[in-house]
C-alpha atoms as a PDB file:
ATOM      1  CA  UNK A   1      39.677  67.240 127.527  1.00  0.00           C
ATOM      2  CA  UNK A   2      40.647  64.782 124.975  1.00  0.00           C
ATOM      3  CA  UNK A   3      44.305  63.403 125.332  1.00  0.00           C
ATOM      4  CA  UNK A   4      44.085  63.652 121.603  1.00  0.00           C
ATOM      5  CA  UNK A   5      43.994  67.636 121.678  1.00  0.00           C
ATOM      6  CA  UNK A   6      46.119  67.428 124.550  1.00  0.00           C
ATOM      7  CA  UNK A   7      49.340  65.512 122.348  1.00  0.00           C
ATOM      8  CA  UNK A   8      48.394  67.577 119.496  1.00  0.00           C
ATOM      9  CA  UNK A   9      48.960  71.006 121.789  1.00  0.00           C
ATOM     10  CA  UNK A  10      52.363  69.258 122.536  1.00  0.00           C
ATOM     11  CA  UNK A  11      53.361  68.085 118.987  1.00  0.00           C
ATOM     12  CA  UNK A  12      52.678  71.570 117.729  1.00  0.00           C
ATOM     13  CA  UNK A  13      55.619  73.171 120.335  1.00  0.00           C
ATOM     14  CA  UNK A  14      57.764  70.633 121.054  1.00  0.00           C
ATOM     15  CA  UNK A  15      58.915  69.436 117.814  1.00  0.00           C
ATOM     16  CA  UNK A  16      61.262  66.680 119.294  1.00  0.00           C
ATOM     17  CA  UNK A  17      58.494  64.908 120.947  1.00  0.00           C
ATOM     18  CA  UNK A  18      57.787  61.061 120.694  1.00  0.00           C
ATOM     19  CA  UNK A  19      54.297  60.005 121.410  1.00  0.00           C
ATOM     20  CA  UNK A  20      52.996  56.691 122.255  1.00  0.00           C
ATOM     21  CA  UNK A  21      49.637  56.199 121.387  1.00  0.00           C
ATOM     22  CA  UNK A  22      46.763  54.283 122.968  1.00  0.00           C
ATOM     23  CA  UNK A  23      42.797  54.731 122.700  1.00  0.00           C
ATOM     24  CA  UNK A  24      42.003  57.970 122.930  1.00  0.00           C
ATOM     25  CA  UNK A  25      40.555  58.735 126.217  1.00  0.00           C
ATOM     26  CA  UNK A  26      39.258  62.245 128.522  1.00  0.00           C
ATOM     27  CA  UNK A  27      41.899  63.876 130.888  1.00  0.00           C
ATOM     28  CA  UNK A  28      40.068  65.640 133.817  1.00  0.00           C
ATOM     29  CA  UNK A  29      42.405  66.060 136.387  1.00  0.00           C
ATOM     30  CA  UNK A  30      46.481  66.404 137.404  1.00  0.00           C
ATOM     31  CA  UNK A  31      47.886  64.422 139.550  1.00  0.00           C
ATOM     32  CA  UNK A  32      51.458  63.802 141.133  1.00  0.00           C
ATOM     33  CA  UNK A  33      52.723  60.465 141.099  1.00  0.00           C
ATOM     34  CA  UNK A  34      51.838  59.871 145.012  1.00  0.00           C
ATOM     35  CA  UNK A  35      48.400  59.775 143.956  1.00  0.00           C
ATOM     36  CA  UNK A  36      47.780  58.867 140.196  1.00  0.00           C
ATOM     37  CA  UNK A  37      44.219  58.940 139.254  1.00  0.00           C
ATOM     38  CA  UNK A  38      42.829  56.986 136.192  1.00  0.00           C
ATOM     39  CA  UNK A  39      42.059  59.674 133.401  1.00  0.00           C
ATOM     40  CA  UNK A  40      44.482  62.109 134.704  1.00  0.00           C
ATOM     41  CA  UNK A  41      48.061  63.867 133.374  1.00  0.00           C
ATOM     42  CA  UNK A  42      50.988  63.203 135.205  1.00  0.00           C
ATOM     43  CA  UNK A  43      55.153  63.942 134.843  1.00  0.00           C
ATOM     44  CA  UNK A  44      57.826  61.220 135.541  1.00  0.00           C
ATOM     45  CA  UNK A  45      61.585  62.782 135.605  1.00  0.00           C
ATOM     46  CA  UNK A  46      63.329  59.983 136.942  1.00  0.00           C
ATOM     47  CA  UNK A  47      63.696  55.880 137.784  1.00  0.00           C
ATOM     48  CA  UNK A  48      61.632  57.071 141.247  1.00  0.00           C
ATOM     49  CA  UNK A  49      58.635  57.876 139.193  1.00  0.00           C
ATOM     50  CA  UNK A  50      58.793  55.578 136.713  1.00  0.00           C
ATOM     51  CA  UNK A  51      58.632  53.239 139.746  1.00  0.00           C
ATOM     52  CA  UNK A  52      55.121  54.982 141.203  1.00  0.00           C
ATOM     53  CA  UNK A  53      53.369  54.846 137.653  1.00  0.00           C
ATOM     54  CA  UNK A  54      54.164  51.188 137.085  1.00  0.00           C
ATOM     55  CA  UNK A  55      52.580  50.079 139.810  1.00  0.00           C
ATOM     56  CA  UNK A  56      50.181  52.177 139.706  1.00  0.00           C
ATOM     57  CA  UNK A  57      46.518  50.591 139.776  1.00  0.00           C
ATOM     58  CA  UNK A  58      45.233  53.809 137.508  1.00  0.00           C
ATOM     59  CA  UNK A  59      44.307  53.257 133.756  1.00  0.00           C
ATOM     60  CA  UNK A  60      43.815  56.219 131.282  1.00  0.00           C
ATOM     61  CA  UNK A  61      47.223  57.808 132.249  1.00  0.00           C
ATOM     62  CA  UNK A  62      48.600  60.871 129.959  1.00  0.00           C
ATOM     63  CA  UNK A  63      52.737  60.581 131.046  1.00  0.00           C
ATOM     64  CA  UNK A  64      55.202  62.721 130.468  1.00  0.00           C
ATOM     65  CA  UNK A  65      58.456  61.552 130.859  1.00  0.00           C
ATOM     66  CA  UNK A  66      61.882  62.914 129.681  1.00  0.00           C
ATOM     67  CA  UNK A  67      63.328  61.042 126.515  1.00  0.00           C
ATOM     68  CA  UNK A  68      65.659  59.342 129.128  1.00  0.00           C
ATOM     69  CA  UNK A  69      63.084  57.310 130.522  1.00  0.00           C
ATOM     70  CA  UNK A  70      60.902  54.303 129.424  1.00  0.00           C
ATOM     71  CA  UNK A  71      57.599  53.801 130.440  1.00  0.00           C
ATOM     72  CA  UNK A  72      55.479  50.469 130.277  1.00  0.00           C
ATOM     73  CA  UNK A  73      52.266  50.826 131.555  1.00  0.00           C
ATOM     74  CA  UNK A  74      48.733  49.719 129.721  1.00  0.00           C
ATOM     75  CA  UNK A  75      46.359  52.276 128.596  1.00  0.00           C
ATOM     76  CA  UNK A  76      48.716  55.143 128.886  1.00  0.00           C
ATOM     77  CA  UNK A  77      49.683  57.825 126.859  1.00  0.00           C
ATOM     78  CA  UNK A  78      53.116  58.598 126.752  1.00  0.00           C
ATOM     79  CA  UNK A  79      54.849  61.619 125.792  1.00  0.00           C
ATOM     80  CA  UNK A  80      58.911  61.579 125.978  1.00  0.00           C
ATOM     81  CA  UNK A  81      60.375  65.239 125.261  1.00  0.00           C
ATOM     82  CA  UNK A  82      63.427  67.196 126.053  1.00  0.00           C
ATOM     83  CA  UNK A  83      62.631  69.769 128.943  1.00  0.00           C
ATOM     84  CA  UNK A  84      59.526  66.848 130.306  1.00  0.00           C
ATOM     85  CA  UNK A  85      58.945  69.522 133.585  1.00  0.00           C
ATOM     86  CA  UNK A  86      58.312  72.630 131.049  1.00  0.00           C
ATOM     87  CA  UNK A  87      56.418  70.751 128.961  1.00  0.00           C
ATOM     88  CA  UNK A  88      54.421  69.231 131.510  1.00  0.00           C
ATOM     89  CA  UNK A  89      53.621  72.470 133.700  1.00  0.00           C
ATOM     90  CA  UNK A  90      53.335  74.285 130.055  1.00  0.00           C
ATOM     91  CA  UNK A  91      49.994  71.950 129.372  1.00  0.00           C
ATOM     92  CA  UNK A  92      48.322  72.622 132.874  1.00  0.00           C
ATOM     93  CA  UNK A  93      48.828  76.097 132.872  1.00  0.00           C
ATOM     94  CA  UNK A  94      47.104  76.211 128.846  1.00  0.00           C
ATOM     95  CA  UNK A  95      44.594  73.914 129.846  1.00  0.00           C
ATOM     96  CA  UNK A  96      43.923  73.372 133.695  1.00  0.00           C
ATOM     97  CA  UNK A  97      43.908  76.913 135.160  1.00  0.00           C
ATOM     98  CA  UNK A  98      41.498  79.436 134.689  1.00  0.00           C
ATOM     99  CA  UNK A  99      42.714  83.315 133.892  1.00  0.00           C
ATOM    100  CA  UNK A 100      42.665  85.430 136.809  1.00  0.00           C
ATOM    101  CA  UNK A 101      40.294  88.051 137.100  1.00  0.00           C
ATOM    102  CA  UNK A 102      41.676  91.547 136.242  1.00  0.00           C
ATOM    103  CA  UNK A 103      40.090  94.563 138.165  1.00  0.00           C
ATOM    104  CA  UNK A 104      40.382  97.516 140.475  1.00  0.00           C
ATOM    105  CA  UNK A 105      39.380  96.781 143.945  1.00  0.00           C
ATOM    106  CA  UNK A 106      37.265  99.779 145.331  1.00  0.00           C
ATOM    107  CA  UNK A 107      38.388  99.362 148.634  1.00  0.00           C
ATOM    108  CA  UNK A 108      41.795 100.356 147.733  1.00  0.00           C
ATOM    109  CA  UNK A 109      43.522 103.399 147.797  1.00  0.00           C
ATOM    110  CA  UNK A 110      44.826 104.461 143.911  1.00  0.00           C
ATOM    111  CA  UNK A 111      46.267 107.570 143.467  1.00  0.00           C
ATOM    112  CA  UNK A 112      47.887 107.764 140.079  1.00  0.00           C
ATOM    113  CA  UNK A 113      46.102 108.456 136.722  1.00  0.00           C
ATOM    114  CA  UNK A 114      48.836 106.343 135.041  1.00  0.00           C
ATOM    115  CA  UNK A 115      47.558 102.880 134.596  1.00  0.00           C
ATOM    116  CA  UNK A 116      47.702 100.191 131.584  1.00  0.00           C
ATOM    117  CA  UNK A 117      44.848  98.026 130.172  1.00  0.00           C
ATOM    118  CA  UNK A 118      44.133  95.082 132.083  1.00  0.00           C
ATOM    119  CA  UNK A 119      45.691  95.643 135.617  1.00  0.00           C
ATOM    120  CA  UNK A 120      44.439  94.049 138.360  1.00  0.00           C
ATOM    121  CA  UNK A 121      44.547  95.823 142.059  1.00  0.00           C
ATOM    122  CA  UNK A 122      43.635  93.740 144.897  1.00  0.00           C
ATOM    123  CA  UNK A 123      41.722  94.718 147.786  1.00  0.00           C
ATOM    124  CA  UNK A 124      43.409  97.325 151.025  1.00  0.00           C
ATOM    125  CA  UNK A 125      46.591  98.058 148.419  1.00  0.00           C
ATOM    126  CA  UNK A 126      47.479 101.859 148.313  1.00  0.00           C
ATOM    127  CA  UNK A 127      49.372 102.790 145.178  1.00  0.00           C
ATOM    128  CA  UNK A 128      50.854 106.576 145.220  1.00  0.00           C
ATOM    129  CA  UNK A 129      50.187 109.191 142.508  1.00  0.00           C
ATOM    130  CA  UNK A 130      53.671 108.590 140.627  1.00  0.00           C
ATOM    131  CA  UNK A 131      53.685 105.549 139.734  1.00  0.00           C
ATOM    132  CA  UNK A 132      53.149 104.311 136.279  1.00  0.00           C
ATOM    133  CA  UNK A 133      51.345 100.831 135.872  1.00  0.00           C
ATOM    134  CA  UNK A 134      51.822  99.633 132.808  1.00  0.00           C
ATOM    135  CA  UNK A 135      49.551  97.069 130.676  1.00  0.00           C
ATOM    136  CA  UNK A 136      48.665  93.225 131.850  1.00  0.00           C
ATOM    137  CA  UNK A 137      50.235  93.957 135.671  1.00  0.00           C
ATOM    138  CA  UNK A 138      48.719  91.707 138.076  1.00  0.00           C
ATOM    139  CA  UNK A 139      48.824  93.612 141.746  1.00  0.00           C
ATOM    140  CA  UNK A 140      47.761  91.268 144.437  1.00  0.00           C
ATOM    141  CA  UNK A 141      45.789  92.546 148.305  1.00  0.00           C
ATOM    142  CA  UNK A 142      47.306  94.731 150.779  1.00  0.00           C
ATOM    143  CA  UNK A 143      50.400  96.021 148.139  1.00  0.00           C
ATOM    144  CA  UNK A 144      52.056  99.235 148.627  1.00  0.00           C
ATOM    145  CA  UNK A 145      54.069 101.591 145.953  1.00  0.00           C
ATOM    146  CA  UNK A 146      54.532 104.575 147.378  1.00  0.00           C
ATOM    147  CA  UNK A 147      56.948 106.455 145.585  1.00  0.00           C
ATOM    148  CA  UNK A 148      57.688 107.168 141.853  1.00  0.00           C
ATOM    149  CA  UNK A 149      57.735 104.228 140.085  1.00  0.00           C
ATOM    150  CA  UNK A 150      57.390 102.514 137.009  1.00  0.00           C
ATOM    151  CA  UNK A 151      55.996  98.336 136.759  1.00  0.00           C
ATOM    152  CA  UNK A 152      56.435  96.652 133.262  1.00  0.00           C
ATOM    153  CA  UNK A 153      54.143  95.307 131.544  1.00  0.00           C
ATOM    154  CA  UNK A 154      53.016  91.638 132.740  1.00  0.00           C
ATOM    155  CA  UNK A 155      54.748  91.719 136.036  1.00  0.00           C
ATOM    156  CA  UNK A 156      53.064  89.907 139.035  1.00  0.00           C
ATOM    157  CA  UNK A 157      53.065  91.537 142.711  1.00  0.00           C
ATOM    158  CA  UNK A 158      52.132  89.332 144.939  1.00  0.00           C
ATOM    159  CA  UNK A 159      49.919  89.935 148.460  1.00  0.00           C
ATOM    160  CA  UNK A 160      51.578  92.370 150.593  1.00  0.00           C
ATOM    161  CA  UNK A 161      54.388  93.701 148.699  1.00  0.00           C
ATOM    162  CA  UNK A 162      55.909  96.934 149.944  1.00  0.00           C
ATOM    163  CA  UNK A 163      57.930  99.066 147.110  1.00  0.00           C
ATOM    164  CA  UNK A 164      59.525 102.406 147.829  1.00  0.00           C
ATOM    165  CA  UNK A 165      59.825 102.841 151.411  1.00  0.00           C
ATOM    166  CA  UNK A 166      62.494 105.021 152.437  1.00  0.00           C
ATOM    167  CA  UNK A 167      65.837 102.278 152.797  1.00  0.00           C
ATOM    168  CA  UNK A 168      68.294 101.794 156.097  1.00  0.00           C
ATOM    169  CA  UNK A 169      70.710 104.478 155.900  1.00  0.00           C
ATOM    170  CA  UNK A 170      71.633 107.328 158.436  1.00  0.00           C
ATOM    171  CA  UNK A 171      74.326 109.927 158.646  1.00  0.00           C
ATOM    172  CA  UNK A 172      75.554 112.212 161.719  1.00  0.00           C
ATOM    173  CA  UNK A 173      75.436 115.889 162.672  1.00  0.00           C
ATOM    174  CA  UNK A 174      78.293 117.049 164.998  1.00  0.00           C
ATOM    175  CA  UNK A 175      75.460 116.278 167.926  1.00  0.00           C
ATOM    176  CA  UNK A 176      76.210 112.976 166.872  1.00  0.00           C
ATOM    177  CA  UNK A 177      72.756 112.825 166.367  1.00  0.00           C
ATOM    178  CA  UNK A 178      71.415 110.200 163.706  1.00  0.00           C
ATOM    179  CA  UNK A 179      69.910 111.981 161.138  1.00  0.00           C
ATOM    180  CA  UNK A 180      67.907 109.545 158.157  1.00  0.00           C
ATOM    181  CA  UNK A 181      69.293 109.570 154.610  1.00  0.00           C
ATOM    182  CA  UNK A 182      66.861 111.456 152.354  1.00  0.00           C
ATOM    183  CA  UNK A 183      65.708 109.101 149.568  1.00  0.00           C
ATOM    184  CA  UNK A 184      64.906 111.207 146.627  1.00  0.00           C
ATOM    185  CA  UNK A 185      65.069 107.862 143.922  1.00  0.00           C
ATOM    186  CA  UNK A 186      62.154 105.280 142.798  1.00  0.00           C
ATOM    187  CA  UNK A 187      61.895 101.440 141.505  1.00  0.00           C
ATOM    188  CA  UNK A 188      61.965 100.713 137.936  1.00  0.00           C
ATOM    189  CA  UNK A 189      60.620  97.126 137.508  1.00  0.00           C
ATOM    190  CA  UNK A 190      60.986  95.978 133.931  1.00  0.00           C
ATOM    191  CA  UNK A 191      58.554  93.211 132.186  1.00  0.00           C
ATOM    192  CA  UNK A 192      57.355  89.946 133.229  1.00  0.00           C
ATOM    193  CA  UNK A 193      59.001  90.236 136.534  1.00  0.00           C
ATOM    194  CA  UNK A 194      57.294  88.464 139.705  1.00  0.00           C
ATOM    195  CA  UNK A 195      57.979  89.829 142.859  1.00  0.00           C
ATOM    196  CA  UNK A 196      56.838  87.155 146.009  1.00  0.00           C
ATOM    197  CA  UNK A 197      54.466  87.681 149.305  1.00  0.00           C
ATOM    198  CA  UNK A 198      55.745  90.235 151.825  1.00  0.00           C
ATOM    199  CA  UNK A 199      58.929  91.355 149.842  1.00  0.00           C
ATOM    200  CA  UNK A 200      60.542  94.809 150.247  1.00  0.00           C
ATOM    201  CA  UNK A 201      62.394  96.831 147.557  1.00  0.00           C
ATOM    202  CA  UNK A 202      63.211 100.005 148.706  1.00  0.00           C
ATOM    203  CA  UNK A 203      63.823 103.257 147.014  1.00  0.00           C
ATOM    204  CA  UNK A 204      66.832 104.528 145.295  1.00  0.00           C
ATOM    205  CA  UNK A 205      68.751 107.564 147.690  1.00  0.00           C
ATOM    206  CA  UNK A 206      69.439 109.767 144.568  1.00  0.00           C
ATOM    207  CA  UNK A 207      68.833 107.606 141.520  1.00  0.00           C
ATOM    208  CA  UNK A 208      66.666 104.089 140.792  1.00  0.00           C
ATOM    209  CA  UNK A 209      66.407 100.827 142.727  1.00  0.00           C
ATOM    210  CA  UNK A 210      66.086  98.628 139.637  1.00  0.00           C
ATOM    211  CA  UNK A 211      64.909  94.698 138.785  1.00  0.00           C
ATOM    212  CA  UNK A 212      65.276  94.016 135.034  1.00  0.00           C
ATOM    213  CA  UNK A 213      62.410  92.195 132.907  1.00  0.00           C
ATOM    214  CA  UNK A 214      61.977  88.574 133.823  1.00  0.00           C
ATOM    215  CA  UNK A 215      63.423  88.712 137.223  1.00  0.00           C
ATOM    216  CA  UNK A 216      62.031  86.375 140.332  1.00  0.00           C
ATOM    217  CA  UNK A 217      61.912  87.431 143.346  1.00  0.00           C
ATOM    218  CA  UNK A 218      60.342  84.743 146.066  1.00  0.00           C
ATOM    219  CA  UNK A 219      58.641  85.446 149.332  1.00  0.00           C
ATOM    220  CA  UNK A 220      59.972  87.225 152.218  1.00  0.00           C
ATOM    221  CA  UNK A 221      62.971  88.517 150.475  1.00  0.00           C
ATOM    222  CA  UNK A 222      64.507  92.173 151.023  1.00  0.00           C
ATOM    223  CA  UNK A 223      65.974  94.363 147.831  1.00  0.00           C
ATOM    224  CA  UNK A 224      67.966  97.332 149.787  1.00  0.00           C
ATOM    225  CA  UNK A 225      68.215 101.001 148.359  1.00  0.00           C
ATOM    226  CA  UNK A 226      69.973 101.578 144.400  1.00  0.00           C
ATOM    227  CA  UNK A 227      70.407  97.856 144.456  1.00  0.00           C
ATOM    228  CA  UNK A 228      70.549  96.604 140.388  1.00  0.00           C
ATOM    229  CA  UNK A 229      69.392  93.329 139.544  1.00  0.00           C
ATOM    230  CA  UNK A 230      69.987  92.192 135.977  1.00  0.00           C
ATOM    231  CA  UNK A 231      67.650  90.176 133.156  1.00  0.00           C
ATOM    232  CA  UNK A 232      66.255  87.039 134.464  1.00  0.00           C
ATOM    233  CA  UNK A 233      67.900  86.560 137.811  1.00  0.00           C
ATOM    234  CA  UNK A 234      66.083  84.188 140.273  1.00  0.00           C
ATOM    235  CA  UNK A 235      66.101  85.148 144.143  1.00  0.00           C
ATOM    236  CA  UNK A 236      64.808  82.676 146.620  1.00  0.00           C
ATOM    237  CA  UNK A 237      62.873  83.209 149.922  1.00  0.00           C
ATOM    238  CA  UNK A 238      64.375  84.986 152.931  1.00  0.00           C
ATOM    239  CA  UNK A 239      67.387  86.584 151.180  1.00  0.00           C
ATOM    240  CA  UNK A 240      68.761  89.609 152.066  1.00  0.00           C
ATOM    241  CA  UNK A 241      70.468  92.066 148.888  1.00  0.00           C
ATOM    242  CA  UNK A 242      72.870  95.085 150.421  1.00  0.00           C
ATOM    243  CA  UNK A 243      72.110  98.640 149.604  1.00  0.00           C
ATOM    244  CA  UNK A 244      73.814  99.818 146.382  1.00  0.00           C
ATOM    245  CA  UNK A 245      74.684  95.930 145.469  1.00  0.00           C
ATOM    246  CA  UNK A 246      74.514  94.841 141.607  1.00  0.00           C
ATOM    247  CA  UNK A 247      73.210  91.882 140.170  1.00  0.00           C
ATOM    248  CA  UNK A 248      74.045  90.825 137.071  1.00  0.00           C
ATOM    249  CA  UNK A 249      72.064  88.617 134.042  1.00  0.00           C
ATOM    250  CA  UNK A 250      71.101  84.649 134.938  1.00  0.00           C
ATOM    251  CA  UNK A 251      72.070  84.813 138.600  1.00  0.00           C
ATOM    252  CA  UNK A 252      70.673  82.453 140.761  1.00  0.00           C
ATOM    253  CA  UNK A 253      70.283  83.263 144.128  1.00  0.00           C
ATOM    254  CA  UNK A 254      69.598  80.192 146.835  1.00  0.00           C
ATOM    255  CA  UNK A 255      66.896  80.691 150.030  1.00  0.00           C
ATOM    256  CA  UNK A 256      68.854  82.384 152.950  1.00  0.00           C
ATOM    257  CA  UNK A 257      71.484  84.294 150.981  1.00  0.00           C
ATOM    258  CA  UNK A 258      72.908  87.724 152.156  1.00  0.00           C
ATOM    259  CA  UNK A 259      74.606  90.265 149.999  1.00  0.00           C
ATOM    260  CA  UNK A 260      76.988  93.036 151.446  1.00  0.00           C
ATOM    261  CA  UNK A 261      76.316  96.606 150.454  1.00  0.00           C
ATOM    262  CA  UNK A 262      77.923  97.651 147.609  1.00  0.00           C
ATOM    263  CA  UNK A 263      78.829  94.092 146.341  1.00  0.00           C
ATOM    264  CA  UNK A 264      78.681  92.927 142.924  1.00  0.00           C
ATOM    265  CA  UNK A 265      77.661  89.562 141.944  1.00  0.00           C
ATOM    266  CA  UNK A 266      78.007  88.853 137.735  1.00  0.00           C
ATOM    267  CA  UNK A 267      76.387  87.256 135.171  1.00  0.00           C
ATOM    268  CA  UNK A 268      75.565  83.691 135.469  1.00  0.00           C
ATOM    269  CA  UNK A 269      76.516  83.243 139.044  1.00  0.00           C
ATOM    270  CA  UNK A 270      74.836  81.107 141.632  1.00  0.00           C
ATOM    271  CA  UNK A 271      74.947  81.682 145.190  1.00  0.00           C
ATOM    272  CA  UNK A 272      74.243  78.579 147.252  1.00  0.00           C
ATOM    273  CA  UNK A 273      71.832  78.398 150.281  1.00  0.00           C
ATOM    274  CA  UNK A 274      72.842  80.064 153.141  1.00  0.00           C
ATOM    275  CA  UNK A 275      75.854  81.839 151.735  1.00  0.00           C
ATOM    276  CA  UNK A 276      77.278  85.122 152.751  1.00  0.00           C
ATOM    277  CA  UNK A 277      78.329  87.813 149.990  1.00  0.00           C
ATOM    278  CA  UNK A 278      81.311  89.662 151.319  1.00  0.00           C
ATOM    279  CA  UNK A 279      83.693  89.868 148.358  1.00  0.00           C
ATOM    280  CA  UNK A 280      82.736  90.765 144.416  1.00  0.00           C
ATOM    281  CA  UNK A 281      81.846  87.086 142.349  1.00  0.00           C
ATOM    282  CA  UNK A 282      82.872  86.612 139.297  1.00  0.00           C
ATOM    283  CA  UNK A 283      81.046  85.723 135.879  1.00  0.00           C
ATOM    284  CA  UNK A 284      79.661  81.939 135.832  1.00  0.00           C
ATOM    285  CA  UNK A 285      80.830  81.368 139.615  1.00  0.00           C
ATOM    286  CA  UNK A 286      79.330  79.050 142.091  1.00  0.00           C
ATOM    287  CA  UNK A 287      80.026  80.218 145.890  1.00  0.00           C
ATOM    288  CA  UNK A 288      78.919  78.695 149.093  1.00  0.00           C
ATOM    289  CA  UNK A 289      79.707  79.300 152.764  1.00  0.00           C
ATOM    290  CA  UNK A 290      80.459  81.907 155.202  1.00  0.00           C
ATOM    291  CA  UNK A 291      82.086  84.178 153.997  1.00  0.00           C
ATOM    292  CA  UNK A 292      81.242  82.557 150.494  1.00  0.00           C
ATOM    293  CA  UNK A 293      83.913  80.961 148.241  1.00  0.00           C
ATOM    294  CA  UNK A 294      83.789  79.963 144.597  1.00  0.00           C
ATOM    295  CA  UNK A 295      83.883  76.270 144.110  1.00  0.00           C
ATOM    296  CA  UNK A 296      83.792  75.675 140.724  1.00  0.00           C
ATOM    297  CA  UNK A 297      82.105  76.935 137.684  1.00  0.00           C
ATOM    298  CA  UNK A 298      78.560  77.436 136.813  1.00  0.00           C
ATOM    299  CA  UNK A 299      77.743  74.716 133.693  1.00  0.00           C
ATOM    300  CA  UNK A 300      74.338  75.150 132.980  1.00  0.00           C
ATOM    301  CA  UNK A 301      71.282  76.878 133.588  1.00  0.00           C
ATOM    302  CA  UNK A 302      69.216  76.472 137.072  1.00  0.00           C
ATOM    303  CA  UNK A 303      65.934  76.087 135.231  1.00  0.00           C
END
């Protein structure tokens, strides 16, 4: 690839771009700045890695580097824009990766009649007969939906996924035996959600367990019954949300985090590694600790 067409791609959607031109020259490869090849694209975010690529031995070097920083290295291309990491990552995914095949695996198990234009189901997954799969959902090996529900259109579920088991919850009869909560509810996933390798979301007891378009959901994390999780949120590995717990717009929640049942957590919020959810948090609220406290305000935007 040309770094010609590659700056062009860039100047096209990122108007506030500065480019500093060499000879033009092929880009075959990414590289991180712990191993810089010549003729490859690379990202420099700070006075660290402006360090690494100036003494770097490699020639034919496509940077990008926030507007903050100021690269001198020959035979490089350098491209300084606001928002260097999207940019960067926004170039490798358009050029560098190649689209993932989309099709139904014959060795799984695929109940429902309900499914989109280009969905991809991977191999051993077992998908029940009322769930709707809508278009451009990506369904990875060894996934299981197995009660009514309904994935938006683009979302990712990643290998070995389990959505709509029944959720923890028991009640008892005058034997004082423990009797299992019926779970009558489904999952509603909205758009462009991802949802991590080996995740649970359970099913709603009488209504919906439901994650809003765009949310992130990392590996190994665990989404109890009815709990609501609002636009865009971001939840990290190993967290744990409560049954019946609501999550609001923009929240960021760290690796390790546990929410109590019932809890809500508002817009804007983060919750910091490790922390423990026992009490409501309020709008644009950073907590930490256990029990978690607010410390100060959130001021800007994780990502």
């Amino acid at each position: 690839m040309k770094v010609s067409k590659l700056v062009d791609y860039v100047k096209e959607n990122y108007a506030d771009c500065e480019v500093c031109e060499q000879v033009d020259f092929e880009v075959n490869s990414v590289c991180n700045l712990d191993s810089i090849k010549s003729n490859s694209l690379v990202w420099v975010k700070n006075a660290n890695g402006l360090k690494k690529i100036q003494d770097s031995e490699a020639n034919n070097v496509l940077i990008i580097a926030e507007k903050a920083c100021r690269v001198s290295k020959e035979d490089a291309w350098v491209v300084y824009v606001e928002g260097s990491k999207a940019c960067f990552f926004d170039i490798v995914h358009s050029f560098f990766t190649r689209p993932e095949k989309r099709e139904i695996s014959s060795h799984s198990v695929v109940s429902t009649q309900k499914i989109g234009r280009n969905v991809n189901i991977g191999d051993f997954s077992v998908i029940g007969e009322e769930v709707v799969i809508e278009d451009d959902v990506y369904v990875g090996n060894n996934v299981s939906i197995i009660c009514p529900a309904v994935i938006g259109k683009g979302t990712i579920i990643n290998d070995g996924v389990v959505i709509g088991t029944r959720g923890y919850g028991f009640y008892r009869k005058q034997t004082d035996e423990k009797i299992p909560v019926p779970h009558i509810g489904g999952v509603l996933i909205g758009e462009n959600v991802e949802i991590g390798a080996n995740t649970c979301i359970d099913r709603g007891t009488l209504s919906n367990t439901v994650i809003e378009d765009g949310v992130k959901i990392d590996n190994l994390c665990h989404i109890a019954h009815n709990v609501h999780i609002g636009k865009n949120s971001m939840v990290i590995a190993h967290s744990m949300i409560g049954g019946s717990a609501s999550v609001g717009e923009n929240v960021y929640i760290a690796p390790g985090v546990l929410v109590i049942n019932q809890c809500t957590v508002e817009s804007n919020s983060l919750l910091g590694m490790g922390a423990v959810v026992t009490e409501n948090v309020g709008r644009n609220k950073v907590v930490v600790g256990v029990p978690a406290k607010p410390i100060r305000d959130n001021s800007k935007p994780i990502i």
